[in-house]
PDB file of N, CA and C in Angstrom:
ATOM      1  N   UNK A   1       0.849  -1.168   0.000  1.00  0.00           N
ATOM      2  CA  UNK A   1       0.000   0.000   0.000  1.00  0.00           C
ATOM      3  C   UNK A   1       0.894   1.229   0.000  1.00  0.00           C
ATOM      4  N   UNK A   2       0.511   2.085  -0.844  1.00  0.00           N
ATOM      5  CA  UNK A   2       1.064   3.342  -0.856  1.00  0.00           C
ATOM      6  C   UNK A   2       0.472   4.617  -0.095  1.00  0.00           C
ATOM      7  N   UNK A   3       1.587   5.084   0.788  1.00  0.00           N
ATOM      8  CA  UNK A   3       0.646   6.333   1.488  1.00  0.00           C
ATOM      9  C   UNK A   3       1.132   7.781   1.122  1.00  0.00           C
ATOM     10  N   UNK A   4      -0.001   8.509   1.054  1.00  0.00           N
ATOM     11  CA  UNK A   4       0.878  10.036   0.522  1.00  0.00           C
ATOM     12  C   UNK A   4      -0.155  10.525   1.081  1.00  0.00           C
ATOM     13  N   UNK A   5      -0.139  12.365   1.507  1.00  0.00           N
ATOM     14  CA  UNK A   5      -0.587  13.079   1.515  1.00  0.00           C
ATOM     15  C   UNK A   5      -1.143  13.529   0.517  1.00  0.00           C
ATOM     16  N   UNK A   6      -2.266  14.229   0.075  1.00  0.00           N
ATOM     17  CA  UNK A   6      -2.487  14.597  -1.162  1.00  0.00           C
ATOM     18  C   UNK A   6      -3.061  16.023  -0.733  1.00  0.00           C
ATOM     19  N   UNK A   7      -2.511  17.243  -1.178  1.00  0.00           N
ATOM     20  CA  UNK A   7      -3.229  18.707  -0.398  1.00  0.00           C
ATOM     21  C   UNK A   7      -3.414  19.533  -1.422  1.00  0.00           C
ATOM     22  N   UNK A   8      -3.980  20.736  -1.041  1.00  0.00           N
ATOM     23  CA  UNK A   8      -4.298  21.186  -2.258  1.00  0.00           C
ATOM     24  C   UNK A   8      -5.432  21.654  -2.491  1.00  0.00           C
ATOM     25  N   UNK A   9      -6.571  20.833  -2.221  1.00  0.00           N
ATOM     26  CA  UNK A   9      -7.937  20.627  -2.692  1.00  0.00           C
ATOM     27  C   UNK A   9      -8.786  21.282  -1.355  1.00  0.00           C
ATOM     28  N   UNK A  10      -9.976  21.410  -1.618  1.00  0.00           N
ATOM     29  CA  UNK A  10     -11.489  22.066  -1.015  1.00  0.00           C
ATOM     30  C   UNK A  10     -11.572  20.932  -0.135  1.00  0.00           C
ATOM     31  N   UNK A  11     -11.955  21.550   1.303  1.00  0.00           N
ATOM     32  CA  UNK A  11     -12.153  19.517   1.857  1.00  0.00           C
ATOM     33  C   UNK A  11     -14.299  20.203   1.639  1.00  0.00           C
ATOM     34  N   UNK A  12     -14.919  19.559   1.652  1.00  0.00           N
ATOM     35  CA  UNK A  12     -16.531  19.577   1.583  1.00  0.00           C
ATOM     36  C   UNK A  12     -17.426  18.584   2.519  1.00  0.00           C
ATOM     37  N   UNK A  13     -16.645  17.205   2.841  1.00  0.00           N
ATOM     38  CA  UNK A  13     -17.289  16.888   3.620  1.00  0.00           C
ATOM     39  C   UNK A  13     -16.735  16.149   4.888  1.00  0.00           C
ATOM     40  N   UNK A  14     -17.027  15.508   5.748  1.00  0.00           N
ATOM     41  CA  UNK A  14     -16.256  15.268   6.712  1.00  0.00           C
ATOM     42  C   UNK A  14     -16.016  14.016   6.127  1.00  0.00           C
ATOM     43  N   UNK A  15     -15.778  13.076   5.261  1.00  0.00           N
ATOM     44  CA  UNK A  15     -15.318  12.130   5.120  1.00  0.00           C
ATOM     45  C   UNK A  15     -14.091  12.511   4.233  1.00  0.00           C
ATOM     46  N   UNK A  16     -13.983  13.707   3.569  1.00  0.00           N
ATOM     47  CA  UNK A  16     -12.961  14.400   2.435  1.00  0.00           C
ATOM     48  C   UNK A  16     -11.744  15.200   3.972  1.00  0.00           C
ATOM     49  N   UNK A  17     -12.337  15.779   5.216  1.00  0.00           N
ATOM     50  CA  UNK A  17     -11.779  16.198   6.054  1.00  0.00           C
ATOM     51  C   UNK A  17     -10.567  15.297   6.723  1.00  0.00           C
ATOM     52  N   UNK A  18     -11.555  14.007   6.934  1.00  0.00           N
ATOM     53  CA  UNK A  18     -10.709  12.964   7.714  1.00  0.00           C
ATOM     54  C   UNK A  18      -9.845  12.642   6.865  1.00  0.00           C
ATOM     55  N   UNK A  19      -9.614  12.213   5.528  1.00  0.00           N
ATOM     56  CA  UNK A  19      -9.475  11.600   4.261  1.00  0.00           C
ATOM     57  C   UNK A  19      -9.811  10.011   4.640  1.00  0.00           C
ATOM     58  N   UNK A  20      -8.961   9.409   3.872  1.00  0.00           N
ATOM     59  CA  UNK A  20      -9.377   7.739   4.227  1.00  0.00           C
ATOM     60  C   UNK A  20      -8.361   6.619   2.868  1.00  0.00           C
ATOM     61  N   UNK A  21      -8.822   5.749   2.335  1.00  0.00           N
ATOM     62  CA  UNK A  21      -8.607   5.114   1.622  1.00  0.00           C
ATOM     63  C   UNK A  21      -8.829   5.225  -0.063  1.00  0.00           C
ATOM     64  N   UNK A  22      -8.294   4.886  -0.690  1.00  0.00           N
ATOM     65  CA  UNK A  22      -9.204   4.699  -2.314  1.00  0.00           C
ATOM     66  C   UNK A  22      -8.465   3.856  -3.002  1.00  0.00           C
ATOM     67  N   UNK A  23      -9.161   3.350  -4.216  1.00  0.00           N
ATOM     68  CA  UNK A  23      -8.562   2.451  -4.907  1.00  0.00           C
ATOM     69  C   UNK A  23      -7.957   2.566  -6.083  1.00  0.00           C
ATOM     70  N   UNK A  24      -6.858   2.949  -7.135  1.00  0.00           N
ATOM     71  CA  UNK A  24      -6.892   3.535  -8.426  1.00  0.00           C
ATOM     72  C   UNK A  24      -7.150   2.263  -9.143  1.00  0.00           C
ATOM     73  N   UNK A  25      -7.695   2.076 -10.123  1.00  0.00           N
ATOM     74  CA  UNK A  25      -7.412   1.130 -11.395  1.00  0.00           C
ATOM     75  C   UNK A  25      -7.670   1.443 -12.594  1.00  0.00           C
ATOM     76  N   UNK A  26      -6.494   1.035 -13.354  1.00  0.00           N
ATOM     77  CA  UNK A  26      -5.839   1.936 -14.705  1.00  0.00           C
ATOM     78  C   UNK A  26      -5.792   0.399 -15.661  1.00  0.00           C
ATOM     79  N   UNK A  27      -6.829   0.285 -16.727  1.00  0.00           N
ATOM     80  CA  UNK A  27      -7.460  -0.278 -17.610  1.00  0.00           C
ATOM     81  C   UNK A  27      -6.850  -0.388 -18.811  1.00  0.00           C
ATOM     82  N   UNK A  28      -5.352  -0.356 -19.672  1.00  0.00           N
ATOM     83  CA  UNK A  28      -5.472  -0.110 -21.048  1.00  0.00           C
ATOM     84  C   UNK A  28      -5.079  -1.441 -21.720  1.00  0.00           C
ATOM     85  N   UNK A  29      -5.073  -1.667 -22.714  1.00  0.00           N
ATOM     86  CA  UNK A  29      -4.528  -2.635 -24.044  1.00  0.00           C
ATOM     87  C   UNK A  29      -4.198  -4.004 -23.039  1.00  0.00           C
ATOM     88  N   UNK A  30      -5.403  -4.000 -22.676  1.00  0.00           N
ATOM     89  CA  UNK A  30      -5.289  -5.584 -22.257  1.00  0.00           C
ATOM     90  C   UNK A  30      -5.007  -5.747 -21.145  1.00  0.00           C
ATOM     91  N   UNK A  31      -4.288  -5.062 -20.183  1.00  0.00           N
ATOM     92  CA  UNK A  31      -3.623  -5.027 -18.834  1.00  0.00           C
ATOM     93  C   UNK A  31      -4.446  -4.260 -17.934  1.00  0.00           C
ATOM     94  N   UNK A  32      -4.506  -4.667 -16.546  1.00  0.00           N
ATOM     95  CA  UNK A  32      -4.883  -3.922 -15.407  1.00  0.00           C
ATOM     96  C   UNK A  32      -4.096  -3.608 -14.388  1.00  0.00           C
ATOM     97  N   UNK A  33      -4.242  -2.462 -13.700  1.00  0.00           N
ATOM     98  CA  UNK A  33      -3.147  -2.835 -12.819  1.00  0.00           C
ATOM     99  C   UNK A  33      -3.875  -1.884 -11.214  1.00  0.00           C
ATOM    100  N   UNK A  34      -3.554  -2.177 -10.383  1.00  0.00           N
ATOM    101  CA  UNK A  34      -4.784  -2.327  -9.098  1.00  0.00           C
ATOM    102  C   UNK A  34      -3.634  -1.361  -8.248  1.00  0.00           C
ATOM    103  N   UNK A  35      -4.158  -0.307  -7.500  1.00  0.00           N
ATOM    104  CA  UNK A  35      -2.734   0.257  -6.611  1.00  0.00           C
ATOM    105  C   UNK A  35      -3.939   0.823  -5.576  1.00  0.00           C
ATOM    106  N   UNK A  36      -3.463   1.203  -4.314  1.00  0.00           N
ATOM    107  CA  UNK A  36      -4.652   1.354  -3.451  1.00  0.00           C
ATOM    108  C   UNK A  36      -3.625   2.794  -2.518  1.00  0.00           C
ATOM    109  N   UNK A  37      -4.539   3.373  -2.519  1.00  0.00           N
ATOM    110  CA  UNK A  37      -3.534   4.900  -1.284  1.00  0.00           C
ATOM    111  C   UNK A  37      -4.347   5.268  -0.140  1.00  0.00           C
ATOM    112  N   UNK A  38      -3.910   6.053   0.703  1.00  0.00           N
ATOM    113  CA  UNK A  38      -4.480   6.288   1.825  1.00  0.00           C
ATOM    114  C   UNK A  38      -3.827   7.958   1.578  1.00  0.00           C
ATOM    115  N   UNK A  39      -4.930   8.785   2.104  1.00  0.00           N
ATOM    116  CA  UNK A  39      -5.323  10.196   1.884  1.00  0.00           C
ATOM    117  C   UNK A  39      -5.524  10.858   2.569  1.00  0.00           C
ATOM    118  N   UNK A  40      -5.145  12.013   2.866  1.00  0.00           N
ATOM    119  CA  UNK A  40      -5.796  13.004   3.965  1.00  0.00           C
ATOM    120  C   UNK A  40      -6.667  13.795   2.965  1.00  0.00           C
ATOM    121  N   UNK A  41      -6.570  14.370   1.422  1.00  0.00           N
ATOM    122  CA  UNK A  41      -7.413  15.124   0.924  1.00  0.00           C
ATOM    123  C   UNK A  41      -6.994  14.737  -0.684  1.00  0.00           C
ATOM    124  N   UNK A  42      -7.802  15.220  -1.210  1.00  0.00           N
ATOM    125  CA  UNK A  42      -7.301  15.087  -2.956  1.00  0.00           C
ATOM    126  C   UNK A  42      -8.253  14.841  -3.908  1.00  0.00           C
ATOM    127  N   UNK A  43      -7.339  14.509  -5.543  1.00  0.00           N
ATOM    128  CA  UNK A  43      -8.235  14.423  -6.507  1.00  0.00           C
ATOM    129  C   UNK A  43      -8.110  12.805  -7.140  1.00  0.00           C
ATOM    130  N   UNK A  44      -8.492  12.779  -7.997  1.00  0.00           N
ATOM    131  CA  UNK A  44      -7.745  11.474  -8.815  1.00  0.00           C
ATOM    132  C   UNK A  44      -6.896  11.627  -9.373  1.00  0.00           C
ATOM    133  N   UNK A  45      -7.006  12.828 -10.246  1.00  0.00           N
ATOM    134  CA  UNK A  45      -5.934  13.635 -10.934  1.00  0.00           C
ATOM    135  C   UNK A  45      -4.195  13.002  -9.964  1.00  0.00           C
ATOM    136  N   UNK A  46      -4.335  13.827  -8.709  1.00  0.00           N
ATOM    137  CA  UNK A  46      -3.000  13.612  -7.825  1.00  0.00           C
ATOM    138  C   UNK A  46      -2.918  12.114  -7.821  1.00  0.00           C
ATOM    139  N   UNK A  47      -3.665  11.404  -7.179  1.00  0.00           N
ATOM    140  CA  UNK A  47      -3.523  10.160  -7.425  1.00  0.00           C
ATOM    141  C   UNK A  47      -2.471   9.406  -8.572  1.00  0.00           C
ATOM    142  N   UNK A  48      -3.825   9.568  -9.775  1.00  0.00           N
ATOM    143  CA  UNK A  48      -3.120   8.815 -10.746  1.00  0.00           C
ATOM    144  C   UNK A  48      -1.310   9.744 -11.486  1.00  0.00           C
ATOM    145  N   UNK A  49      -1.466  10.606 -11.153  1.00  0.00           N
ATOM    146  CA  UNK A  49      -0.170  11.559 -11.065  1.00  0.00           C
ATOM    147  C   UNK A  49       1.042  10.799 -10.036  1.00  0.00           C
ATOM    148  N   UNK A  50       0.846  10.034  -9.382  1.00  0.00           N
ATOM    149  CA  UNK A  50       1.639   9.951  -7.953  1.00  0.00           C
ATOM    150  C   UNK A  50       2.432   8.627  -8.384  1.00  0.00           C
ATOM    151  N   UNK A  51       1.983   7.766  -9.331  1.00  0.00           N
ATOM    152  CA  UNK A  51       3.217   6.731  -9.725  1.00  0.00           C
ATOM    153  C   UNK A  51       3.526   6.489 -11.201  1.00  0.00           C
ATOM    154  N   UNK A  52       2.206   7.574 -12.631  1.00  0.00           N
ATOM    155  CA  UNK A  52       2.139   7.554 -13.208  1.00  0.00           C
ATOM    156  C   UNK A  52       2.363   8.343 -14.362  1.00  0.00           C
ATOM    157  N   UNK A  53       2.837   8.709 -15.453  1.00  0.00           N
ATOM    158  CA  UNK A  53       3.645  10.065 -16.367  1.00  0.00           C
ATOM    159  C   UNK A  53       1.902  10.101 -16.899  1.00  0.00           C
ATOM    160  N   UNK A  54       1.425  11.480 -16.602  1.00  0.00           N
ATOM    161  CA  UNK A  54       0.378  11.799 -17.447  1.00  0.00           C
ATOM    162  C   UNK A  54       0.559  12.973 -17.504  1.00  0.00           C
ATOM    163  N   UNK A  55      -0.420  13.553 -19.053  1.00  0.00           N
ATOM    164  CA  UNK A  55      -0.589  14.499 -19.755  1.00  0.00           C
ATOM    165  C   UNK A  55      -1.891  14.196 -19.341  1.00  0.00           C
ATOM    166  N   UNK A  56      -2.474  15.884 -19.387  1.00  0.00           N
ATOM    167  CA  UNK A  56      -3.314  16.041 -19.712  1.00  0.00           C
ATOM    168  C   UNK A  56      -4.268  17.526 -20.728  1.00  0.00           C
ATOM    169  N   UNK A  57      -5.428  17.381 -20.744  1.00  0.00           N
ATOM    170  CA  UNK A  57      -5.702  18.746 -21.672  1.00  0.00           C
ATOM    171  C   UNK A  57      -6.986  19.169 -20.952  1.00  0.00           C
ATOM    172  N   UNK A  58      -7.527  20.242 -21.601  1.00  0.00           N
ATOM    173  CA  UNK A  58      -8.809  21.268 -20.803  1.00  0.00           C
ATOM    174  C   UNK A  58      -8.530  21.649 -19.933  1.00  0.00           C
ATOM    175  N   UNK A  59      -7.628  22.035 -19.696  1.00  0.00           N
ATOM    176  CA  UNK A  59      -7.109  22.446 -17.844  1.00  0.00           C
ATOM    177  C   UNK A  59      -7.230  21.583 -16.810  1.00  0.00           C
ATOM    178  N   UNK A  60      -6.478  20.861 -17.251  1.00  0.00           N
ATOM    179  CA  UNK A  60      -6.173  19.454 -16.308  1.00  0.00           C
ATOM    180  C   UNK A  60      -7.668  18.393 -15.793  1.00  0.00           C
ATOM    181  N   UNK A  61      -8.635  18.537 -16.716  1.00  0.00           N
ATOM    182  CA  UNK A  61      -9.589  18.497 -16.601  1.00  0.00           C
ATOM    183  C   UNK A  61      -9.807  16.569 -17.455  1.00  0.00           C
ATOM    184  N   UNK A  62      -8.798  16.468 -18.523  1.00  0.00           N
ATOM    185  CA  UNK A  62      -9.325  15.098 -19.089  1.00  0.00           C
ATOM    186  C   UNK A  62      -7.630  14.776 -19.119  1.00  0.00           C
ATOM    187  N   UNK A  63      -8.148  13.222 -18.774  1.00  0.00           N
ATOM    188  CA  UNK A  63      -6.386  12.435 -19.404  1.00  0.00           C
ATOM    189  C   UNK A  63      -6.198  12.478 -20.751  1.00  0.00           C
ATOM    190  N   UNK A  64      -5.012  12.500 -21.217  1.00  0.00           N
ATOM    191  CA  UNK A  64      -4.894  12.491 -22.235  1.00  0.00           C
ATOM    192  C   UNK A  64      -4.137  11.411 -22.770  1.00  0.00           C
ATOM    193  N   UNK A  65      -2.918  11.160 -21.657  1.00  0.00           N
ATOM    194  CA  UNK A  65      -1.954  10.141 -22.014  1.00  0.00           C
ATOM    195  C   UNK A  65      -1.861   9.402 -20.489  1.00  0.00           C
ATOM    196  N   UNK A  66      -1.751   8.373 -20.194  1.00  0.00           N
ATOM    197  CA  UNK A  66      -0.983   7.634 -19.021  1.00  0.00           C
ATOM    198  C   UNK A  66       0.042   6.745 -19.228  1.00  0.00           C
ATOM    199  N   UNK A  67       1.060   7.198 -19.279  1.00  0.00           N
ATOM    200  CA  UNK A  67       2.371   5.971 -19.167  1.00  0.00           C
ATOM    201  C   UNK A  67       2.524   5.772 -20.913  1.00  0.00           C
ATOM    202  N   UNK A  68       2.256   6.918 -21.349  1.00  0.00           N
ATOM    203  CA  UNK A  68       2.773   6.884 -22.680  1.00  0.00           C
ATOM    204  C   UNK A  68       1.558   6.054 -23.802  1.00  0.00           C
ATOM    205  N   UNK A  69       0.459   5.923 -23.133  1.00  0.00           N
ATOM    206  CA  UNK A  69      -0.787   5.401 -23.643  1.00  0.00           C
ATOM    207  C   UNK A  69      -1.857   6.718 -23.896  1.00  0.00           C
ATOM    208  N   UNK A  70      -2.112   6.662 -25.172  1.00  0.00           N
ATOM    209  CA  UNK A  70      -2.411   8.434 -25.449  1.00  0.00           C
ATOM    210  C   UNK A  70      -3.758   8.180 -26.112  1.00  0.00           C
ATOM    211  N   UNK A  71      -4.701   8.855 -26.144  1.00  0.00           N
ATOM    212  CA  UNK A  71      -5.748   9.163 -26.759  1.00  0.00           C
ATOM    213  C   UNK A  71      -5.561   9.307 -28.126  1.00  0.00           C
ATOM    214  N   UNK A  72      -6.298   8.526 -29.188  1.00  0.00           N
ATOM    215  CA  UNK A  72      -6.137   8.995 -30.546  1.00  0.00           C
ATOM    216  C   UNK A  72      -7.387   8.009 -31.585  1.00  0.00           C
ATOM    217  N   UNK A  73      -7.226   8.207 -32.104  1.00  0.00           N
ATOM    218  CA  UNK A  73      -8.446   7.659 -32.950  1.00  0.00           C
ATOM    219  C   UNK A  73      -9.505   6.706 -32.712  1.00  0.00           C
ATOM    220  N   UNK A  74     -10.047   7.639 -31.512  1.00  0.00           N
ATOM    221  CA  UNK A  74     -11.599   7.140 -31.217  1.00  0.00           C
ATOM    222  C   UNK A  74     -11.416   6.783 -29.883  1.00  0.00           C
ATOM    223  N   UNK A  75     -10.585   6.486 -29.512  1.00  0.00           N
ATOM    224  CA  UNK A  75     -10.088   5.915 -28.221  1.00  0.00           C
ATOM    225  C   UNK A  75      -9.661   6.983 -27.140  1.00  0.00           C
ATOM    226  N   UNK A  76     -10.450   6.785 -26.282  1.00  0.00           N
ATOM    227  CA  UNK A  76      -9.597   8.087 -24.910  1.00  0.00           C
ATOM    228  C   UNK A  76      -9.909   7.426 -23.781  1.00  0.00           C
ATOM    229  N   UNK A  77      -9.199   8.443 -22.610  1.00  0.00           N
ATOM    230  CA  UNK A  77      -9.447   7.921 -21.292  1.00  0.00           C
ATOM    231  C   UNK A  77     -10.489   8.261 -20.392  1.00  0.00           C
ATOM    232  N   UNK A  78     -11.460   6.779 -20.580  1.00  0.00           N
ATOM    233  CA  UNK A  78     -12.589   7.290 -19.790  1.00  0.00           C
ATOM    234  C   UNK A  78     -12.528   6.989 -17.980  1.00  0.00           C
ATOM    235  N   UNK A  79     -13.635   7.960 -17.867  1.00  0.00           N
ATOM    236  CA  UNK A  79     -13.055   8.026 -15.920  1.00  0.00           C
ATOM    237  C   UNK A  79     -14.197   7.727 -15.027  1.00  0.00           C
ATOM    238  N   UNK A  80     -13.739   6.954 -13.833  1.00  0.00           N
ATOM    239  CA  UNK A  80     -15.503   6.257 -13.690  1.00  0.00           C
ATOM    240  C   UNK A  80     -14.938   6.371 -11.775  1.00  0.00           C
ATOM    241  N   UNK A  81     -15.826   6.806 -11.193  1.00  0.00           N
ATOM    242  CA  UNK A  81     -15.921   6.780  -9.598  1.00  0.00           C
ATOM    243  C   UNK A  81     -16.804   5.888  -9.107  1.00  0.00           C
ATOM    244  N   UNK A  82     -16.388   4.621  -8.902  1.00  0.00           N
ATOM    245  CA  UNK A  82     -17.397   3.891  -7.760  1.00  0.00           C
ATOM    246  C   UNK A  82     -18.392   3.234  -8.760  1.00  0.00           C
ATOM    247  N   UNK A  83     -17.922   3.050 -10.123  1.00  0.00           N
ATOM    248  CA  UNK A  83     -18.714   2.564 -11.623  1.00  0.00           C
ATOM    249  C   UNK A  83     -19.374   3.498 -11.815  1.00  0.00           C
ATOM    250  N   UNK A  84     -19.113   4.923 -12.179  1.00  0.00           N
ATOM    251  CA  UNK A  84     -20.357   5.628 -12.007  1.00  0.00           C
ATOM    252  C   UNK A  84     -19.350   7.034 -13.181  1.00  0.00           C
ATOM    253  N   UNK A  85     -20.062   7.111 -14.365  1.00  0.00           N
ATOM    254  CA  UNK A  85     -18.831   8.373 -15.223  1.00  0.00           C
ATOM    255  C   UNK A  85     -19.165   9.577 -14.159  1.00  0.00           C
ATOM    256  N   UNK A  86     -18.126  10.264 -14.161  1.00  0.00           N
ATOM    257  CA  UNK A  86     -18.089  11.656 -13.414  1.00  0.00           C
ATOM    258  C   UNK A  86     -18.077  12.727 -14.588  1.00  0.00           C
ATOM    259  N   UNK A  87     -19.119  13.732 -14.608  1.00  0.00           N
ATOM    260  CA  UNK A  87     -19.334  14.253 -15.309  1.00  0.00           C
ATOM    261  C   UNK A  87     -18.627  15.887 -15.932  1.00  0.00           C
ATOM    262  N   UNK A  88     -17.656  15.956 -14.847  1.00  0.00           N
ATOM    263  CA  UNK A  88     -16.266  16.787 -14.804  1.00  0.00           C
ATOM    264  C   UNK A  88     -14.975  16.468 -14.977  1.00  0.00           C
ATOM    265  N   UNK A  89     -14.247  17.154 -14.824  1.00  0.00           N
ATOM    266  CA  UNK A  89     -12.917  16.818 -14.740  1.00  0.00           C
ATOM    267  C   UNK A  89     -12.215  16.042 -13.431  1.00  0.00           C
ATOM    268  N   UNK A  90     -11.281  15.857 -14.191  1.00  0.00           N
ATOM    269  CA  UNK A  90     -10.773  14.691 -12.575  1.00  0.00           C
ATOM    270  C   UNK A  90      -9.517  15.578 -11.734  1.00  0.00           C
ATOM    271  N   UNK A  91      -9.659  16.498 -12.289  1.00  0.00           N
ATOM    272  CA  UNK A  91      -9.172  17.450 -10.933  1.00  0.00           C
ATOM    273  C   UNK A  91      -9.964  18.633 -10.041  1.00  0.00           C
ATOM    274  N   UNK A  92     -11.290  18.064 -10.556  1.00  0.00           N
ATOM    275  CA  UNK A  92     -12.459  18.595  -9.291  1.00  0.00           C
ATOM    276  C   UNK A  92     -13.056  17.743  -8.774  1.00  0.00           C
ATOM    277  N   UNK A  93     -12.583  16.679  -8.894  1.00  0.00           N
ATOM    278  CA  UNK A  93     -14.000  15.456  -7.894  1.00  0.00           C
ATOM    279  C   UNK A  93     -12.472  15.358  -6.729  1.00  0.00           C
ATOM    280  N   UNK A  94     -13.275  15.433  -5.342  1.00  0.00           N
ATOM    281  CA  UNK A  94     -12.940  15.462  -4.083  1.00  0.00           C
ATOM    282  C   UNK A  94     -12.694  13.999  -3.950  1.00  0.00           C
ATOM    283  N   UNK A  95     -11.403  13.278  -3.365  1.00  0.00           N
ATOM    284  CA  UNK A  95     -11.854  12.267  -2.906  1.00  0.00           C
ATOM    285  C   UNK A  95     -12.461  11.999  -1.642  1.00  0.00           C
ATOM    286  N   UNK A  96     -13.079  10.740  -1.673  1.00  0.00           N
ATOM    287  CA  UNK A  96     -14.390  10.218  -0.500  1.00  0.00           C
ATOM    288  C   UNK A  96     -13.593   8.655   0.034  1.00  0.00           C
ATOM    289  N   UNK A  97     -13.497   8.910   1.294  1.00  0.00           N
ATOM    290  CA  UNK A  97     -12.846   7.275   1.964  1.00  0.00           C
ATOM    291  C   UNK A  97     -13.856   5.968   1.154  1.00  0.00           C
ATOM    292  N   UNK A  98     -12.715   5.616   0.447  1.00  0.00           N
ATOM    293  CA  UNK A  98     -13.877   3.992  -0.365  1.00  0.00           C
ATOM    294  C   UNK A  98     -13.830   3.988  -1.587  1.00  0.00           C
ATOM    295  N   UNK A  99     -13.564   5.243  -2.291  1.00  0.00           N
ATOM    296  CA  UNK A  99     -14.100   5.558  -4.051  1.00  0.00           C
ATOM    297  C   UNK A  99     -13.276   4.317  -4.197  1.00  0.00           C
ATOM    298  N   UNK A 100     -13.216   4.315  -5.405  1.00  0.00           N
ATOM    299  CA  UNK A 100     -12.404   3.433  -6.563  1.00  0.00           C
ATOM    300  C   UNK A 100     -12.748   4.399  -7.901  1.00  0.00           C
ATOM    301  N   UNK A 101     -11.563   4.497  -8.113  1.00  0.00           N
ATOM    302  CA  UNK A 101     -11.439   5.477  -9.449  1.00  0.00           C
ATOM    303  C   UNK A 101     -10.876   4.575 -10.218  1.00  0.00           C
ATOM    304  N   UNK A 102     -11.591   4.760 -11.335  1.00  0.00           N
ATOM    305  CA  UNK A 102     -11.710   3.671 -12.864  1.00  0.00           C
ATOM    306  C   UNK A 102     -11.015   4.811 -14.031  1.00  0.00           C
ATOM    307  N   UNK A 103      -9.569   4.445 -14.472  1.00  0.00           N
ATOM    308  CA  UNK A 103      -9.163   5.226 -15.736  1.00  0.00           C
ATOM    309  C   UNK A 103      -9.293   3.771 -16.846  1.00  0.00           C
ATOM    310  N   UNK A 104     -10.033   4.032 -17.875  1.00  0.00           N
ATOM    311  CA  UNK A 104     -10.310   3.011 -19.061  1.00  0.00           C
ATOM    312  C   UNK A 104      -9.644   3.422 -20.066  1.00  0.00           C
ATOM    313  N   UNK A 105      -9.176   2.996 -21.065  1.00  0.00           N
ATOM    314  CA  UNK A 105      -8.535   3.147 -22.173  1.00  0.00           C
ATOM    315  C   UNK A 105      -9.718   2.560 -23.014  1.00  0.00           C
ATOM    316  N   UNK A 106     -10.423   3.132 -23.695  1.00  0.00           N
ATOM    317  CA  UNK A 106     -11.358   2.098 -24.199  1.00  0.00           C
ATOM    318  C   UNK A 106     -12.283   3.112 -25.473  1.00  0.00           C
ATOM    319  N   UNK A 107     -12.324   2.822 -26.450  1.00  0.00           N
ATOM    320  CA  UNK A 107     -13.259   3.231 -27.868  1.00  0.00           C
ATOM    321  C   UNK A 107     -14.821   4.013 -27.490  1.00  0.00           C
ATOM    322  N   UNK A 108     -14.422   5.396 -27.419  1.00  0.00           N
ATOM    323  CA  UNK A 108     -15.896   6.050 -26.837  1.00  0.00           C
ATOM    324  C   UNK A 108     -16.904   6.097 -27.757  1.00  0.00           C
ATOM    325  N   UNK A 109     -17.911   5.926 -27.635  1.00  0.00           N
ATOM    326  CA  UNK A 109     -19.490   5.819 -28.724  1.00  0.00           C
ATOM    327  C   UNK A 109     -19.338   7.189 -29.105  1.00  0.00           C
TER     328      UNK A 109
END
């Protein structure tokens, strides 16, 4: 298990205050790979930033690349909290003790 501070961010609720746990999992070309952190505050953004080379675009708002795995013809990185798409960017969703943040590499409709 990896532990970091993550600061920076708005805390909003008392479970974002305390921080807590979360889960990252990063989806592309066949491979998964499972990493779990413990938090006092943060985004996913920091997260997936914390063992991983990403780009991103819109004002840090969409992935663009992770680990040299890049968005391009038809294909981008979709982003899912708790199975659920987040309808912003992933450097405004607060983390919550429990999420599991879903980065997919996967052919968007």
């Amino acid at each position: 298990m990896v532990v970091l501070s993550l600061i920076g961010c708005q805390k909003e609720t008392d479970d974002q205050i305390n921080g807590g746990n979360v889960t990252l999992i990063i989806k592309s070309l066949g491979t998964t790979k499972t990493e779990r952190f413990k938090f006092s505050s943060g985004t996913p953004l920091e997260v997936v930033k914390y063992n991983h080379r990403v780009k991103t675009v819109l004002n840090d708002n969409f992935i663009e690349c992770i680990d040299d795995v890049c968005a391009d013809g038809g294909y981008w990185w979709l982003f899912y909290v708790n199975n659920k798409t987040i309808n912003y960017g992933v450097k405004r969703y607060n983390l919550i003790d429990g999420d599991v943040i879903l980065f997919e590499f996967n052919k968007q409709d």
